[in-house]
PDB file of N, CA and C in Angstrom:
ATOM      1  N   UNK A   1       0.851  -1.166   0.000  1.00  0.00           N
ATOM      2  CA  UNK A   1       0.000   0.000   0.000  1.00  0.00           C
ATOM      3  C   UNK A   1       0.898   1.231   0.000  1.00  0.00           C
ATOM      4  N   UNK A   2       0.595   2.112  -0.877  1.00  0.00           N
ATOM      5  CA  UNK A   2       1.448   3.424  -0.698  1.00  0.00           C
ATOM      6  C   UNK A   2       0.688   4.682  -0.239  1.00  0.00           C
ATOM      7  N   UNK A   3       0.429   5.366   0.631  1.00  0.00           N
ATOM      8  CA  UNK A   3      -0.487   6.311   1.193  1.00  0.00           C
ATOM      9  C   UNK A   3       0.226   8.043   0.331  1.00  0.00           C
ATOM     10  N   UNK A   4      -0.272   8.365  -0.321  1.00  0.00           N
ATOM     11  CA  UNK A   4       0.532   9.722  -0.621  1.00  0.00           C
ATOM     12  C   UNK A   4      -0.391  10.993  -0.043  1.00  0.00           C
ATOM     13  N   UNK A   5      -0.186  11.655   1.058  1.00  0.00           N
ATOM     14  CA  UNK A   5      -1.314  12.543   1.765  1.00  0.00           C
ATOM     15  C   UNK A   5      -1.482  13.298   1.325  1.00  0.00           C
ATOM     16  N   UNK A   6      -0.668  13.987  -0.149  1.00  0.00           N
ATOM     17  CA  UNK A   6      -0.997  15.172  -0.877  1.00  0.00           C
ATOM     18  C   UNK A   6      -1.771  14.934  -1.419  1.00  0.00           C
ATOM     19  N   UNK A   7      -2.236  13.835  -2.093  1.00  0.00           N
ATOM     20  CA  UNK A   7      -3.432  13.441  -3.821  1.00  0.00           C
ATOM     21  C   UNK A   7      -4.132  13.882  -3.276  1.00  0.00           C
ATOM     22  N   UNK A   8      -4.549  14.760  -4.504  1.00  0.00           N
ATOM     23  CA  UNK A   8      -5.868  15.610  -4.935  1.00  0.00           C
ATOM     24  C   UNK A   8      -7.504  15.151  -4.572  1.00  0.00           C
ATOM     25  N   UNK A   9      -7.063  13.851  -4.485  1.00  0.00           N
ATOM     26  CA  UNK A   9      -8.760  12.678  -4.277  1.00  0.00           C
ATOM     27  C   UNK A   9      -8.149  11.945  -3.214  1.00  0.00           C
ATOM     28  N   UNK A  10      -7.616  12.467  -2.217  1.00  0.00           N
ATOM     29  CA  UNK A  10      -6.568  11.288  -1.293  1.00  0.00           C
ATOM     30  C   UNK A  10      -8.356  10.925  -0.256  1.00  0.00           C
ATOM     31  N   UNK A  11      -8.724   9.701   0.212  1.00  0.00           N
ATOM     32  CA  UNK A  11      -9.527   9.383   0.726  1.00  0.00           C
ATOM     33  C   UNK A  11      -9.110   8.265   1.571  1.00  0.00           C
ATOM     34  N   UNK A  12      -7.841   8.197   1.908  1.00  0.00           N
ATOM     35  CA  UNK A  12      -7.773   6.915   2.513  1.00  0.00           C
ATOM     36  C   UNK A  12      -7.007   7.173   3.818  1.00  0.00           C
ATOM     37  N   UNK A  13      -7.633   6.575   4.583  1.00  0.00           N
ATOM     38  CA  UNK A  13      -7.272   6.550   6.054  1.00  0.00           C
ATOM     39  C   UNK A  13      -6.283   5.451   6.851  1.00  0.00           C
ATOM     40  N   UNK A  14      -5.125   5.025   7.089  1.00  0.00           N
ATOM     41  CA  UNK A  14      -4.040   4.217   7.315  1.00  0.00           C
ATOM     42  C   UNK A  14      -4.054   4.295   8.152  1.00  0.00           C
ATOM     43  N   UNK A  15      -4.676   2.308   8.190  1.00  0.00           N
ATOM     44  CA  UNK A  15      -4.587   2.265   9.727  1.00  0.00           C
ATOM     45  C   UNK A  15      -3.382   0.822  10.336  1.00  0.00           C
ATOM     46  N   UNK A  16      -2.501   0.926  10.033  1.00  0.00           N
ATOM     47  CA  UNK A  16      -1.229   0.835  10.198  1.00  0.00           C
ATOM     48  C   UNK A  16      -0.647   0.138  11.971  1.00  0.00           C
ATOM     49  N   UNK A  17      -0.728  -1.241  11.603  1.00  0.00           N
ATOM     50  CA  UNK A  17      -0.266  -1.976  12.779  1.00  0.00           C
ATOM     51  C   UNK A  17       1.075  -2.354  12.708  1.00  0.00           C
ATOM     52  N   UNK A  18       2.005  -2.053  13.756  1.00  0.00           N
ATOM     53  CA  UNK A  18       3.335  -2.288  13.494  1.00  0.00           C
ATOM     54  C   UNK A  18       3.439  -2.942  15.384  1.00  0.00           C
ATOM     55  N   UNK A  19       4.593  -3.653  15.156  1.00  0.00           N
ATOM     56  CA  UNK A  19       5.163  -4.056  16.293  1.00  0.00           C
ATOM     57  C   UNK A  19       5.843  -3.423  16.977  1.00  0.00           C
ATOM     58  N   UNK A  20       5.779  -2.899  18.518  1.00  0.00           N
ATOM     59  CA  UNK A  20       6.792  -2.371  18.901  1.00  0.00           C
ATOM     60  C   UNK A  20       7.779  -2.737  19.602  1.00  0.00           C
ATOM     61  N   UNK A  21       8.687  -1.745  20.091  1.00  0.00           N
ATOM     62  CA  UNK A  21      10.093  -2.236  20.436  1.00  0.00           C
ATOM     63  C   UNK A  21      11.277  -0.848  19.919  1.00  0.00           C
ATOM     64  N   UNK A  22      12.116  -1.196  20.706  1.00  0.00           N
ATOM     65  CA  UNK A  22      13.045  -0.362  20.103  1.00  0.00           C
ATOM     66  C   UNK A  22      14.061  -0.820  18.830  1.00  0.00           C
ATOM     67  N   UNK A  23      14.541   0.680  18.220  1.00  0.00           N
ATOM     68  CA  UNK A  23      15.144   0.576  16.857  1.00  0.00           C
ATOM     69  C   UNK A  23      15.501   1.830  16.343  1.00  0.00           C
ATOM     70  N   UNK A  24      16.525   1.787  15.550  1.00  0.00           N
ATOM     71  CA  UNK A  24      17.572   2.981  14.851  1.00  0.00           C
ATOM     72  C   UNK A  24      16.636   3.656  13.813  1.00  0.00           C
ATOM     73  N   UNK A  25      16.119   4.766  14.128  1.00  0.00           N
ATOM     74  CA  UNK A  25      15.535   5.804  13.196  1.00  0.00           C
ATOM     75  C   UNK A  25      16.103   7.020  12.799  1.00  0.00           C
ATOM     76  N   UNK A  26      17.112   6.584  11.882  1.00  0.00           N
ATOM     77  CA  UNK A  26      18.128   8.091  11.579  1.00  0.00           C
ATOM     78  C   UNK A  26      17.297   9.200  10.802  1.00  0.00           C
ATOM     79  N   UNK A  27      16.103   8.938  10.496  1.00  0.00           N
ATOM     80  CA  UNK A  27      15.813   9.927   9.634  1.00  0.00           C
ATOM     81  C   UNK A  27      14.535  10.799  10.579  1.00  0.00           C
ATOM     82  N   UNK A  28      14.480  10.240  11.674  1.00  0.00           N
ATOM     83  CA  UNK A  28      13.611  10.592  13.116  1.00  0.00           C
ATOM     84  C   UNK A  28      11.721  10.534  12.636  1.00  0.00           C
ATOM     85  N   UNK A  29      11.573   9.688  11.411  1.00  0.00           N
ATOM     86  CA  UNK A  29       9.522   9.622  10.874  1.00  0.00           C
ATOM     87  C   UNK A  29       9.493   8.743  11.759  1.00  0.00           C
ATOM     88  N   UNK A  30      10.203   7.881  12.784  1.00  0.00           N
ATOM     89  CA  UNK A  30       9.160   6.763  13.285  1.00  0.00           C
ATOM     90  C   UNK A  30       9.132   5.586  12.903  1.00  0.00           C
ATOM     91  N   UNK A  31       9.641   5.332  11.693  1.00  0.00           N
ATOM     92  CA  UNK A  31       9.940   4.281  11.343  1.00  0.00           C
ATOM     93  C   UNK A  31      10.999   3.569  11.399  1.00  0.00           C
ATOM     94  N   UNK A  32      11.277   2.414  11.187  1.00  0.00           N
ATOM     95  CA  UNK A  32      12.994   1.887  11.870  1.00  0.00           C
ATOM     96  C   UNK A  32      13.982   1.867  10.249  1.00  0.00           C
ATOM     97  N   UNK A  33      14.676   2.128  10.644  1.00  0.00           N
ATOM     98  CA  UNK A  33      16.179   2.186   9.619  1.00  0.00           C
ATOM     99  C   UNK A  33      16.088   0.594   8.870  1.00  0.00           C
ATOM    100  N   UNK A  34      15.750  -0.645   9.394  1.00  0.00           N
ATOM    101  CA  UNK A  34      15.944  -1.909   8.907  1.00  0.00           C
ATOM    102  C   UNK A  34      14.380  -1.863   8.060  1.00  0.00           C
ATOM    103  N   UNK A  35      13.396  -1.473   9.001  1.00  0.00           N
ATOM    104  CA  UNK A  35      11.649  -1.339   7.870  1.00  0.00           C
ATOM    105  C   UNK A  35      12.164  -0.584   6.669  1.00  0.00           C
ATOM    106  N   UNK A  36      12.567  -0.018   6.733  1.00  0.00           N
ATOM    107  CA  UNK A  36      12.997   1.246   5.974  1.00  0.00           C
ATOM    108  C   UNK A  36      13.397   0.618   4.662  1.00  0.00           C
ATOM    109  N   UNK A  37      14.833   0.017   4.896  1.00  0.00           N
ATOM    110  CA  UNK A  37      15.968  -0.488   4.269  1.00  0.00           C
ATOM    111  C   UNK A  37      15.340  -1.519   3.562  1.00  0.00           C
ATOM    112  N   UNK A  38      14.423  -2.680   3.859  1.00  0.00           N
ATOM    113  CA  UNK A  38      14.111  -3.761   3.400  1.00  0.00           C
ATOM    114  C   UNK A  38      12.460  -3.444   2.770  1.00  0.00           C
ATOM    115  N   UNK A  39      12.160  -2.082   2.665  1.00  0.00           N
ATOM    116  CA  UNK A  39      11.135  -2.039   1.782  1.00  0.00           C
ATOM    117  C   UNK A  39      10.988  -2.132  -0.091  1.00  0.00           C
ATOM    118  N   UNK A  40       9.876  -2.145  -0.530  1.00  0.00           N
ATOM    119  CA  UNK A  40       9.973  -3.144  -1.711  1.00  0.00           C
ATOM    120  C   UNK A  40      10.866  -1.627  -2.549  1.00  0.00           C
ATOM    121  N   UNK A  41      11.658  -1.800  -3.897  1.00  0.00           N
ATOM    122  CA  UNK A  41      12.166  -1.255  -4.720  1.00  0.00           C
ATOM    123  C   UNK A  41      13.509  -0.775  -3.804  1.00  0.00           C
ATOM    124  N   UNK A  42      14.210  -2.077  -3.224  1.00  0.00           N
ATOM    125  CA  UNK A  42      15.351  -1.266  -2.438  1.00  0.00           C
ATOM    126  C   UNK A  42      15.280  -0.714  -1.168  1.00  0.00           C
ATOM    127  N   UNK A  43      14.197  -0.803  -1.162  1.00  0.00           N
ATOM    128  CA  UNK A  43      14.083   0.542   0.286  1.00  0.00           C
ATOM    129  C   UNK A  43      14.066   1.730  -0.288  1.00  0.00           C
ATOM    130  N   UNK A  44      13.345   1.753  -1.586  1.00  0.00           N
ATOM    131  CA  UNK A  44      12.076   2.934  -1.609  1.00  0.00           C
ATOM    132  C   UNK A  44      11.445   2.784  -2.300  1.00  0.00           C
ATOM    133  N   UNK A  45      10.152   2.765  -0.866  1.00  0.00           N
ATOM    134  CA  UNK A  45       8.984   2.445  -1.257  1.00  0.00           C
ATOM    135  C   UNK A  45       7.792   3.313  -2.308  1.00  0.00           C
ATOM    136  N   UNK A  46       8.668   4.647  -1.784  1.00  0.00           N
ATOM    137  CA  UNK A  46       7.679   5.610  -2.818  1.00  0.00           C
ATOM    138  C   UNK A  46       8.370   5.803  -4.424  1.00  0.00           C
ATOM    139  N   UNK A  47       9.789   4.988  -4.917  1.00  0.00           N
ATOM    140  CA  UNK A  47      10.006   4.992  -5.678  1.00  0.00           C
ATOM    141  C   UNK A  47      10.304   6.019  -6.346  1.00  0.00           C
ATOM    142  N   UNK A  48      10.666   7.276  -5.581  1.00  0.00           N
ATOM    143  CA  UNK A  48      11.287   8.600  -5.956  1.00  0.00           C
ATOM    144  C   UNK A  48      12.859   8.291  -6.122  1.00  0.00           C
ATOM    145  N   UNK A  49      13.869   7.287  -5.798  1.00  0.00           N
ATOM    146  CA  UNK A  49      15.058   6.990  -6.651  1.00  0.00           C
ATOM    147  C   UNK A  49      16.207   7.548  -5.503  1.00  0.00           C
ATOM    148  N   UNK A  50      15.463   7.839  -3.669  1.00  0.00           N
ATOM    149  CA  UNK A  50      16.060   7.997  -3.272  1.00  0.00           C
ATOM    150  C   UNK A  50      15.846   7.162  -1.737  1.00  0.00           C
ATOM    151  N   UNK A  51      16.739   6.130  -1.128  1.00  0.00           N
ATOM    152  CA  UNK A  51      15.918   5.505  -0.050  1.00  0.00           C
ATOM    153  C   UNK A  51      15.149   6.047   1.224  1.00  0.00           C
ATOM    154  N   UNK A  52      14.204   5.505   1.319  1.00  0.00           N
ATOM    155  CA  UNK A  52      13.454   6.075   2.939  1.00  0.00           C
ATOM    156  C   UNK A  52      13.899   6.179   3.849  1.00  0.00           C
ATOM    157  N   UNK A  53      14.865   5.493   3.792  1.00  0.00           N
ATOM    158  CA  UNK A  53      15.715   6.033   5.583  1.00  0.00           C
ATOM    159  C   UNK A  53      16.151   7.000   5.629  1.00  0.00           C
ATOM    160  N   UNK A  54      16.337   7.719   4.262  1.00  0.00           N
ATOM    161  CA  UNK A  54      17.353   8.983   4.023  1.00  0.00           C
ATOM    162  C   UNK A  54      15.906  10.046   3.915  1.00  0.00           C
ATOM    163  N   UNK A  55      14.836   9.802   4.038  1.00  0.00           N
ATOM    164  CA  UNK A  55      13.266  10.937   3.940  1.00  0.00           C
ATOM    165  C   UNK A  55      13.087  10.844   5.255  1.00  0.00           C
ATOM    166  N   UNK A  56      13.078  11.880   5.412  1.00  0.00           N
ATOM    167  CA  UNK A  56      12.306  12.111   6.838  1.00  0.00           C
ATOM    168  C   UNK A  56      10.322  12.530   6.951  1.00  0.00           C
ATOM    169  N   UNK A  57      10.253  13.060   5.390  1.00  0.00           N
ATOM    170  CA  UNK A  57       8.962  12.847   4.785  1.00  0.00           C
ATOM    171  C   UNK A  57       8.330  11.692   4.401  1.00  0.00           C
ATOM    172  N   UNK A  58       8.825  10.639   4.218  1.00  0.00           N
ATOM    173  CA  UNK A  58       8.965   8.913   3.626  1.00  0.00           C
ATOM    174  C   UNK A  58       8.774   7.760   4.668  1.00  0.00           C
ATOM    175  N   UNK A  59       8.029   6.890   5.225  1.00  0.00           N
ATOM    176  CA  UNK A  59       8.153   6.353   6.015  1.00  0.00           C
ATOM    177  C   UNK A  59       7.539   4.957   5.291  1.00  0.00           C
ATOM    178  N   UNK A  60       8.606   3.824   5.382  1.00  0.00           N
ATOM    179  CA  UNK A  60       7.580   2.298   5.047  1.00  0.00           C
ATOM    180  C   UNK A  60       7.915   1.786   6.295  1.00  0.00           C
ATOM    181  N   UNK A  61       7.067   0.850   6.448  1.00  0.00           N
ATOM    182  CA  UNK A  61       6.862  -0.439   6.855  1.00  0.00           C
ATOM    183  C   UNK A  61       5.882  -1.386   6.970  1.00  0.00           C
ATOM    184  N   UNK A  62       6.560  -2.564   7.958  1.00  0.00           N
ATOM    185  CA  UNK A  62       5.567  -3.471   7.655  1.00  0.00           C
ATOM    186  C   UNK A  62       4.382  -3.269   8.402  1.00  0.00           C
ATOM    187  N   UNK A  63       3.395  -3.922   8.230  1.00  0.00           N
ATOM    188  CA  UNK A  63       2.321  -4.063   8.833  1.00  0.00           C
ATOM    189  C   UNK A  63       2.382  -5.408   9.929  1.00  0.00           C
ATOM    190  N   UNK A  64       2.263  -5.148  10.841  1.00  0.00           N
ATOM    191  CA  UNK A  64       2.748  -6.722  11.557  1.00  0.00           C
ATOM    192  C   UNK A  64       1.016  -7.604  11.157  1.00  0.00           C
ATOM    193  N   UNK A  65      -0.258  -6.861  10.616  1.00  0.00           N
ATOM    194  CA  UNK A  65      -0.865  -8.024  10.805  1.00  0.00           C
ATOM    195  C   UNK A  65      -0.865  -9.167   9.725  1.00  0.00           C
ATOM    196  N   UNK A  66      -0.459  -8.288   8.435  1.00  0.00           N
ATOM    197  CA  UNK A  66      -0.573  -8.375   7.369  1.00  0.00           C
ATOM    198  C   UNK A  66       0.960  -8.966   6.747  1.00  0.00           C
ATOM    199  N   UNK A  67       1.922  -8.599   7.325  1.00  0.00           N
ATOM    200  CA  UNK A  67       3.022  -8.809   6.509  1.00  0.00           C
ATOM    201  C   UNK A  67       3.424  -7.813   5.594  1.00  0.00           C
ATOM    202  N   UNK A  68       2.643  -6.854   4.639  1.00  0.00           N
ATOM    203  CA  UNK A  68       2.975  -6.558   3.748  1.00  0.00           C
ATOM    204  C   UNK A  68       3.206  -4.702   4.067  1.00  0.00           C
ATOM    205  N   UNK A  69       3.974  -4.093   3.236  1.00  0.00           N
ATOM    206  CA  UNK A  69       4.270  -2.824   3.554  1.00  0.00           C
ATOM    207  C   UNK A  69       3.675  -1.799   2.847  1.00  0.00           C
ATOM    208  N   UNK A  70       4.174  -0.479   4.249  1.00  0.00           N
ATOM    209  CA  UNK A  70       2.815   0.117   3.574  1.00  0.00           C
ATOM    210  C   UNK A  70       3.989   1.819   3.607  1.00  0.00           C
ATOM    211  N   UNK A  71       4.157   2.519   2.566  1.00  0.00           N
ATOM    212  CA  UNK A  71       5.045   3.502   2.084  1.00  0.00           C
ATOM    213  C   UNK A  71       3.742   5.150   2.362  1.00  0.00           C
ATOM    214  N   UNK A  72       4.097   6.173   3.450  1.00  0.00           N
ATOM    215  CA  UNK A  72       3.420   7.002   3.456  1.00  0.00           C
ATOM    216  C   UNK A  72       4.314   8.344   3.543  1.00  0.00           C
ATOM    217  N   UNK A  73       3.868   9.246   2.889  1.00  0.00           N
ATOM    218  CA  UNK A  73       4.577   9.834   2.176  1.00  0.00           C
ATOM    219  C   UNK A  73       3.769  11.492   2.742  1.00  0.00           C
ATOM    220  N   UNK A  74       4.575  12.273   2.864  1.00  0.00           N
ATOM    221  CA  UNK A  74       4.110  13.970   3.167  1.00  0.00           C
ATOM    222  C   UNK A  74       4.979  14.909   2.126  1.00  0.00           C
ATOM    223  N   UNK A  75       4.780  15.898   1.872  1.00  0.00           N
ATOM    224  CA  UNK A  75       5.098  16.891   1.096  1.00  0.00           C
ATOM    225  C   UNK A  75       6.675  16.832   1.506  1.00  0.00           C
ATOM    226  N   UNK A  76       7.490  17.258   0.756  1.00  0.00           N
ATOM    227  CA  UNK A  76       8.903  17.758   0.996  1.00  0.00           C
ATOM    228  C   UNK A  76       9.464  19.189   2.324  1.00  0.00           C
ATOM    229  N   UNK A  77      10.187  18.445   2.723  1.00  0.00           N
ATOM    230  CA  UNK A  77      10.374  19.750   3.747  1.00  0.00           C
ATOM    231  C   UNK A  77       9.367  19.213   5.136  1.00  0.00           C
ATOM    232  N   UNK A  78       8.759  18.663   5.008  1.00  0.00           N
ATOM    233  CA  UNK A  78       8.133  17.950   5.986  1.00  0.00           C
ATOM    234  C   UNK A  78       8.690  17.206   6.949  1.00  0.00           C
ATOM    235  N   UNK A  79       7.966  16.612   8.302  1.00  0.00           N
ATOM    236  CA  UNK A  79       8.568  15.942   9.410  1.00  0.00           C
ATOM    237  C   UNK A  79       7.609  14.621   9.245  1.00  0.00           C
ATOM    238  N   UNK A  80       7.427  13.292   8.620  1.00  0.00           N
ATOM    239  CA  UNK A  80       6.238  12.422   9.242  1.00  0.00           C
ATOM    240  C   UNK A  80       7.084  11.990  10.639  1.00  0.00           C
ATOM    241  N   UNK A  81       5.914  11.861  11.098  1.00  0.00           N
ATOM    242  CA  UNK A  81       5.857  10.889  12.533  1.00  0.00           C
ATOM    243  C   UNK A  81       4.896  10.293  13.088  1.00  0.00           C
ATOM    244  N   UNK A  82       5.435   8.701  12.823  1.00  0.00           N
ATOM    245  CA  UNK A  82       4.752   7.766  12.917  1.00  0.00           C
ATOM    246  C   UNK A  82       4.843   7.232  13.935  1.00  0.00           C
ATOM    247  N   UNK A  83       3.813   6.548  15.031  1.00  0.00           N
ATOM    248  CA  UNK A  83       3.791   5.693  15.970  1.00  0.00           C
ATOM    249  C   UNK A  83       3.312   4.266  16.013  1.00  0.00           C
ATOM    250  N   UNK A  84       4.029   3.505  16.949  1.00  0.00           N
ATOM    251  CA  UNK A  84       3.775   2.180  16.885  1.00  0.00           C
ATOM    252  C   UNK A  84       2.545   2.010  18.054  1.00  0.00           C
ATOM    253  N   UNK A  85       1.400   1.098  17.447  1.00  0.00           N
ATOM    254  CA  UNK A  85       1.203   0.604  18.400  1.00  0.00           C
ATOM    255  C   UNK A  85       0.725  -0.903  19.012  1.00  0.00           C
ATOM    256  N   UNK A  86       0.366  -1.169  20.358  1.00  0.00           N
ATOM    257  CA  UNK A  86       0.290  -2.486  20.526  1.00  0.00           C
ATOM    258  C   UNK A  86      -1.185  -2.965  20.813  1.00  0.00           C
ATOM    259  N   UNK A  87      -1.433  -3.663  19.714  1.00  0.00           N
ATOM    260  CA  UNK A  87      -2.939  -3.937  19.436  1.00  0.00           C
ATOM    261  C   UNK A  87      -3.211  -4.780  20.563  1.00  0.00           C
ATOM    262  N   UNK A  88      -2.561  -5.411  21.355  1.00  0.00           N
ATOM    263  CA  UNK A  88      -2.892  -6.684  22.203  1.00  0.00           C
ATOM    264  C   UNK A  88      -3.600  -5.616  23.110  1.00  0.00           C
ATOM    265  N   UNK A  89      -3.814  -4.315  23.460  1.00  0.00           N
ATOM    266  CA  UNK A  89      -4.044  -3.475  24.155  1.00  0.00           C
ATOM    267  C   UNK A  89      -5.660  -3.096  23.568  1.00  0.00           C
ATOM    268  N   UNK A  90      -6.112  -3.264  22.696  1.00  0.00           N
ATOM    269  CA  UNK A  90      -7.341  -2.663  21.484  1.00  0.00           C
ATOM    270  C   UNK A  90      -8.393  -4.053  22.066  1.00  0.00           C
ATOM    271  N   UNK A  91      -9.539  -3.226  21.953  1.00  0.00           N
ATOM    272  CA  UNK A  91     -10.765  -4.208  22.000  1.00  0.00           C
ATOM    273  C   UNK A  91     -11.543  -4.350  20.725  1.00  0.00           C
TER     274      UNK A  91
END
């Protein structure tokens, strides 16, 4: 899934289960340096030709329920920040 929050018709709401724990986030979105690194096209997921660990606008990862990754993306010059959380906690 790739979330881009700028589109013009953007309607979609990401709801984004990740595992937590600690981990190396050099680019400070929240996401971990290894999610990052091992997302699909290299480790970039939004396929702009430059990796996500290095966007601080750019954030993939996995989805722990799903397995599969999910690339969300904010305007340039931007901060994302993403949080993990622990569903075992959710009713």
């Amino acid at each position: 899934m790739f979330v881009d929050l700028f589109a013009p018709d953007n309607a979609v709401l990401a709801d984004v289960r990740v595992r937590g724990g600690s981990f190396v986030d050099s680019d400070g979105d929240g996401a971990s340096d290894a999610d990052e690194a091992a997302a699909p096209n290299q480790g970039d997921g939004n396929g702009d030709g430059v990796p996500d660990v290095d966007q601080a606008n750019v954030a993939s990862l996995r989805d722990a329920l799903t397995q599969s990754y999910v690339t969300i993306v904010s305007a340039a010059g931007t901060q994302l920040v993403v949080r993990t959380i622990d569903n075992r906690l959710q009713t």
